[in-house]
Every structure is written in C-alpha cells, then in structure tokens.
N, C-alpha and C. Protein backbone atom coordinates (compact mmCIF):
# COMPACT_ATOMS: atom_id res chain seq x y z
N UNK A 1 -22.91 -35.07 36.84
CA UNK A 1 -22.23 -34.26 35.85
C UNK A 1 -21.20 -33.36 36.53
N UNK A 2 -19.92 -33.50 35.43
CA UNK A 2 -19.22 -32.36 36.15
C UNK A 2 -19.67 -30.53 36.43
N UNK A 3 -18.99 -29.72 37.12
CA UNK A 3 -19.75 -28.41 37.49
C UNK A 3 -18.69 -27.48 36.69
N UNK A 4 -18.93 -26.43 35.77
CA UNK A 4 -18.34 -25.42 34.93
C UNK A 4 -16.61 -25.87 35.54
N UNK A 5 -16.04 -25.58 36.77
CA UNK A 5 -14.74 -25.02 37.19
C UNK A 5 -13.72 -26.13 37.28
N UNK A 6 -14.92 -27.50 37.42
CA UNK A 6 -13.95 -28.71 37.32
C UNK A 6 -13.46 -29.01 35.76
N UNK A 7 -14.55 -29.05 34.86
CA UNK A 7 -14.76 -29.48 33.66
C UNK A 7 -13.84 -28.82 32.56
N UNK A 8 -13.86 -27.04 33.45
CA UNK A 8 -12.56 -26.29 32.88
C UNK A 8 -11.26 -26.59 32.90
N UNK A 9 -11.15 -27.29 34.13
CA UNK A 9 -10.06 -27.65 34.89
C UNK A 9 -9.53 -28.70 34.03
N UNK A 10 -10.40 -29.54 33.58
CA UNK A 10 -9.49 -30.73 33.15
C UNK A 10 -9.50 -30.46 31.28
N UNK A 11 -10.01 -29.63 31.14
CA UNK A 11 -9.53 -29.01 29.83
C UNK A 11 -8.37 -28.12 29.73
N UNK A 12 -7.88 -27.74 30.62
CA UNK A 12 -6.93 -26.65 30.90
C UNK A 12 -5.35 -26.93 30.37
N UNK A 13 -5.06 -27.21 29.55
CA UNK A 13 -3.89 -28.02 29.33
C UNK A 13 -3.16 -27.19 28.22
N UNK A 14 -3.15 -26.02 28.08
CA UNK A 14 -2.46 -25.21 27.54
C UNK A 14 -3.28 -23.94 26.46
N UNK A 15 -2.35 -23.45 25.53
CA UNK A 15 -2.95 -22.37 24.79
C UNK A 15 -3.34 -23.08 23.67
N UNK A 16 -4.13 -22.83 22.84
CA UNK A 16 -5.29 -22.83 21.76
C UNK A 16 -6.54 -23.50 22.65
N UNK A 17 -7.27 -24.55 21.74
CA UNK A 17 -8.41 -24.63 21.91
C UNK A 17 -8.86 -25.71 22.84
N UNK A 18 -8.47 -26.01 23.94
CA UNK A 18 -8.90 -27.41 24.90
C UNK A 18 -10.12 -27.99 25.06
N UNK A 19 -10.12 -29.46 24.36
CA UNK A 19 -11.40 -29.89 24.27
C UNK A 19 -11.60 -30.83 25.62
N UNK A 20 -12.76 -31.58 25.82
CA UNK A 20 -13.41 -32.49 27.41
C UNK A 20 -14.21 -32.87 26.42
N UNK A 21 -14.28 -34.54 26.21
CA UNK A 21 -15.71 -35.17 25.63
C UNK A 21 -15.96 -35.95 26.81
N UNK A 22 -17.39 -35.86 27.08
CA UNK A 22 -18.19 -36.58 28.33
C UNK A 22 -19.07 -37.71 27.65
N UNK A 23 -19.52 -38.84 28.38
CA UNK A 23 -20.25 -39.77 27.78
C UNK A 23 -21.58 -39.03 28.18
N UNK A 24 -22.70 -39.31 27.06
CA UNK A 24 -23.57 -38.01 27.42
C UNK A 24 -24.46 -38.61 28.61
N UNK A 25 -24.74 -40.23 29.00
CA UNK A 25 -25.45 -40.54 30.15
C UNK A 25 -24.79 -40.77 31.34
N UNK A 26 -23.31 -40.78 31.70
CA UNK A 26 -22.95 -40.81 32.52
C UNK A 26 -22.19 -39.73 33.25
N UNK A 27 -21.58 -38.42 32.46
CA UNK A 27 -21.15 -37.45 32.39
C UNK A 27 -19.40 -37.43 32.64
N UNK A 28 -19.05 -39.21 32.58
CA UNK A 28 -17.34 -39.72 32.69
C UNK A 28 -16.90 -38.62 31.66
N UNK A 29 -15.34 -38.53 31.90
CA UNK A 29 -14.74 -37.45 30.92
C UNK A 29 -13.98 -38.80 29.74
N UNK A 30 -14.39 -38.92 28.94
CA UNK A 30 -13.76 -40.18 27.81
C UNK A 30 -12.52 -39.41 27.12
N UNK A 31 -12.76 -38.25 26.97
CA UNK A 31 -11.28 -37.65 26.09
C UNK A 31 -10.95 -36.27 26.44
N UNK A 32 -9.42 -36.22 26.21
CA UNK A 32 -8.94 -34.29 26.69
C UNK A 32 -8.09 -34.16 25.64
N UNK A 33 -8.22 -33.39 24.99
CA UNK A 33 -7.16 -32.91 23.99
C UNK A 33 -6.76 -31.04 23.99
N UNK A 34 -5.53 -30.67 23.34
CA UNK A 34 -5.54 -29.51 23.51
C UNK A 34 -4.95 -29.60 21.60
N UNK A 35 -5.44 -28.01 21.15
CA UNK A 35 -5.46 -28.02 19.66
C UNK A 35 -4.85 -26.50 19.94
N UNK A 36 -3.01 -26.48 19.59
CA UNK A 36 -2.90 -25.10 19.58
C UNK A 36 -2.84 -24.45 18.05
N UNK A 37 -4.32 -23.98 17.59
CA UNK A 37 -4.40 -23.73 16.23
C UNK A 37 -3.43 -22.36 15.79
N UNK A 38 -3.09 -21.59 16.59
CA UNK A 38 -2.35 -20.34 16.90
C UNK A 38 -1.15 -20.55 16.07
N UNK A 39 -0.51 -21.84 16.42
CA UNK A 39 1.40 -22.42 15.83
C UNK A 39 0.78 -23.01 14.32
N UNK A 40 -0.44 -23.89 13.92
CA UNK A 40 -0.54 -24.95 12.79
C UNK A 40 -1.51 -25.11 12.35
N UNK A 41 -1.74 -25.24 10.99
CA UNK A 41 -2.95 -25.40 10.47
C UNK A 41 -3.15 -26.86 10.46
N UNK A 42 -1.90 -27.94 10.91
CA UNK A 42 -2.38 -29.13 11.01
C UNK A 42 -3.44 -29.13 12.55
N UNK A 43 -3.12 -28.00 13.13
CA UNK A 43 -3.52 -28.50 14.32
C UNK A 43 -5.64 -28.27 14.37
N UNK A 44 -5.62 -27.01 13.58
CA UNK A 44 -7.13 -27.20 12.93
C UNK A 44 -7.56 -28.79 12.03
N UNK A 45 -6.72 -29.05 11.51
CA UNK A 45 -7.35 -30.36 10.77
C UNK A 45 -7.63 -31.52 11.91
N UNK A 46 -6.39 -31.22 13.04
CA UNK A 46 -6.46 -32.39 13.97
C UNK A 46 -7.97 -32.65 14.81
N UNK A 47 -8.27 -31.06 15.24
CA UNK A 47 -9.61 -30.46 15.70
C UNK A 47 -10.34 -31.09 14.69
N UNK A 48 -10.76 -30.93 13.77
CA UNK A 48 -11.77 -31.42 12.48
C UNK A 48 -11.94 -32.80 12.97
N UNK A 49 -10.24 -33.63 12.77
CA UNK A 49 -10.84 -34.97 12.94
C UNK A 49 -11.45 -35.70 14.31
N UNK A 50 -10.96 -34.98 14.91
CA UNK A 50 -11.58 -35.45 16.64
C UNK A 50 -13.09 -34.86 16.50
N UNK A 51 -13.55 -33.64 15.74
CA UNK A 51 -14.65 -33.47 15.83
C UNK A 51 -15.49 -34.51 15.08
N UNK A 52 -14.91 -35.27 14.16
CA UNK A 52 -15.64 -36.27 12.99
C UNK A 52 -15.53 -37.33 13.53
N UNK A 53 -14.50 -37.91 14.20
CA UNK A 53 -14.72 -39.10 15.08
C UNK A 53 -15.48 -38.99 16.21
N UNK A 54 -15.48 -38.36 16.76
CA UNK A 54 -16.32 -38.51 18.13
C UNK A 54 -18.37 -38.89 17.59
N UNK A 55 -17.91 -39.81 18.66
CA UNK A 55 -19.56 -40.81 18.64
C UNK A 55 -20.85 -39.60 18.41
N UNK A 56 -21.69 -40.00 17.92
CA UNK A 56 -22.40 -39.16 17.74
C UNK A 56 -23.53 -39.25 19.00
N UNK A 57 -23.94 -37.33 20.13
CA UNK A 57 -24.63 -38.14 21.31
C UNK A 57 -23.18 -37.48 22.08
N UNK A 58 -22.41 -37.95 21.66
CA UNK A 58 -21.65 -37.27 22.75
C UNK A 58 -21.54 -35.83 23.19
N UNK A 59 -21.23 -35.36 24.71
CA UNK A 59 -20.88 -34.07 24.80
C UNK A 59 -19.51 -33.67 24.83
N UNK A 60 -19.25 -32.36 23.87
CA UNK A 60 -18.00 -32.07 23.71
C UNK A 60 -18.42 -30.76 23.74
N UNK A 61 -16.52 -30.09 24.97
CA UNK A 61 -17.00 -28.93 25.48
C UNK A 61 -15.31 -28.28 25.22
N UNK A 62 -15.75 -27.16 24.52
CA UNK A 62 -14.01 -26.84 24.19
C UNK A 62 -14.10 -25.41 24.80
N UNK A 63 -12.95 -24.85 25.34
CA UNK A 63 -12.31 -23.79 26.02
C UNK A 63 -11.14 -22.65 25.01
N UNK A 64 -11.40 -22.08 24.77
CA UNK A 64 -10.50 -21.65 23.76
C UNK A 64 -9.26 -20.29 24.97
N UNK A 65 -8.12 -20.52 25.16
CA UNK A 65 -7.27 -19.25 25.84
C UNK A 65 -6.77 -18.85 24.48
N UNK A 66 -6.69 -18.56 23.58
CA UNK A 66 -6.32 -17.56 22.55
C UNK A 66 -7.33 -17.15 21.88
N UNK A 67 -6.84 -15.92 20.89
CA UNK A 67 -7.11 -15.78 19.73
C UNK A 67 -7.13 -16.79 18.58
N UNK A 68 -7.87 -17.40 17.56
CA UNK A 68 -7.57 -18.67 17.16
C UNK A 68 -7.64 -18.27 15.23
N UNK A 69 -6.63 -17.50 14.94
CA UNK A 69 -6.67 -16.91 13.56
C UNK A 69 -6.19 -18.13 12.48
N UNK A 70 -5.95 -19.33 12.81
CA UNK A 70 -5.67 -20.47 11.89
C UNK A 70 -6.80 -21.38 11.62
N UNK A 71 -7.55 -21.41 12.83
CA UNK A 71 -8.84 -22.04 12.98
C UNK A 71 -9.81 -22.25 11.28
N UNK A 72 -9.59 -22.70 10.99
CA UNK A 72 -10.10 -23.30 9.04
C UNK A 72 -11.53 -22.76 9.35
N UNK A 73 -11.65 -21.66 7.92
CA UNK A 73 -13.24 -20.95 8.33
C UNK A 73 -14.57 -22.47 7.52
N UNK A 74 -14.00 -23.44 7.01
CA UNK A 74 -14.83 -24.48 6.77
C UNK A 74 -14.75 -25.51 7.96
N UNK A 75 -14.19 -24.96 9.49
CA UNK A 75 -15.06 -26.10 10.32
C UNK A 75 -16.12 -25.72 10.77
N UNK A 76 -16.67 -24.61 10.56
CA UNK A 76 -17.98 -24.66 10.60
C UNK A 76 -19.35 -25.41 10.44
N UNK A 77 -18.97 -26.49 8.83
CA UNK A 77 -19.29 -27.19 8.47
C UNK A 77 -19.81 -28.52 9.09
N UNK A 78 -18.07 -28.72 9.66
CA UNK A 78 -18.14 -30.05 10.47
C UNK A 78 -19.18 -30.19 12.12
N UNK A 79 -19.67 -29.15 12.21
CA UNK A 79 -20.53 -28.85 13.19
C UNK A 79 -22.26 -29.23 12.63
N UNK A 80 -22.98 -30.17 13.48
CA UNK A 80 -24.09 -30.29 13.07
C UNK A 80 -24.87 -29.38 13.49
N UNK A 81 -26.20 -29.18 12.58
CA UNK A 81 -27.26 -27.92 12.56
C UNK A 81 -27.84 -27.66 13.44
N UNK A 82 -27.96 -28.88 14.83
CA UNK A 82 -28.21 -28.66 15.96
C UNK A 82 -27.63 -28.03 17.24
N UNK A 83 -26.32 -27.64 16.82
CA UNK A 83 -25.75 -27.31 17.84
C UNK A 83 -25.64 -25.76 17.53
C-alpha cells in the first residue's frame, strides 16, 4: 500500500477536491482526478458521478486544498452508511 505523503502526492494536482482510487487488494492507484468545486457546480456533479461509478470495494481517498462552498449539500447521500 501506498504511505500518507506518496498517496498525497499523486492526488496533488491542483485546487478543489483531489481524488486517488486504489484497487482495494492490490493498493495500484486505478484513477486521479481533481474536482475544482470552488469555479462550478458542474464540477460537484462531476465528483457525484465518479463517486457513483467507481466499483464498489474500492478505496477512494480525496484531499481537499480549499474551502469547498459549491460542494452540493445532497452528496452526502451518494456516500454509503459505512463509510
């Protein structure tokens, strides 16, 4: 598995919310996206849908460098009860 400073590292790809999805048995990095919800509310929906596609089982680890006041107060939702 990657260690906190690497994992940051390759999320690091600008301002709003930088996501890292890992395959959860091998700990490979499968996806990097950056969501600057700060400029767009498309960019919260975009977040939503990467959160609804991604395999279920997977680990997804997001970094937020802003304030995130566009951030849709119903993705809450899209988050399962386990996490």
């Amino acid at each position: 598995m990657l260690e906190y400073d690497e994992l940051k590292s390759k999320s690091d790809k600008g301002r709003g919310i930088n996501v890292v999805v890992l395959h959860q048995s091998t700990g490979a990095v499968l996806y990097t996206a950056s969501f600057d919800v700060y400029v767009a509310q498309s960019e919260s929906q975009a977040l939503e849908t990467l959160i609804e596609m991604t395999t279920e089982g997977r680990i997804m680890c997001m970094f937020s460098k802003v304030n995130i006041p566009n951030l849709r107060n119903d993705n809450e939702n899209v988050f399962p009860s386990s996490v």
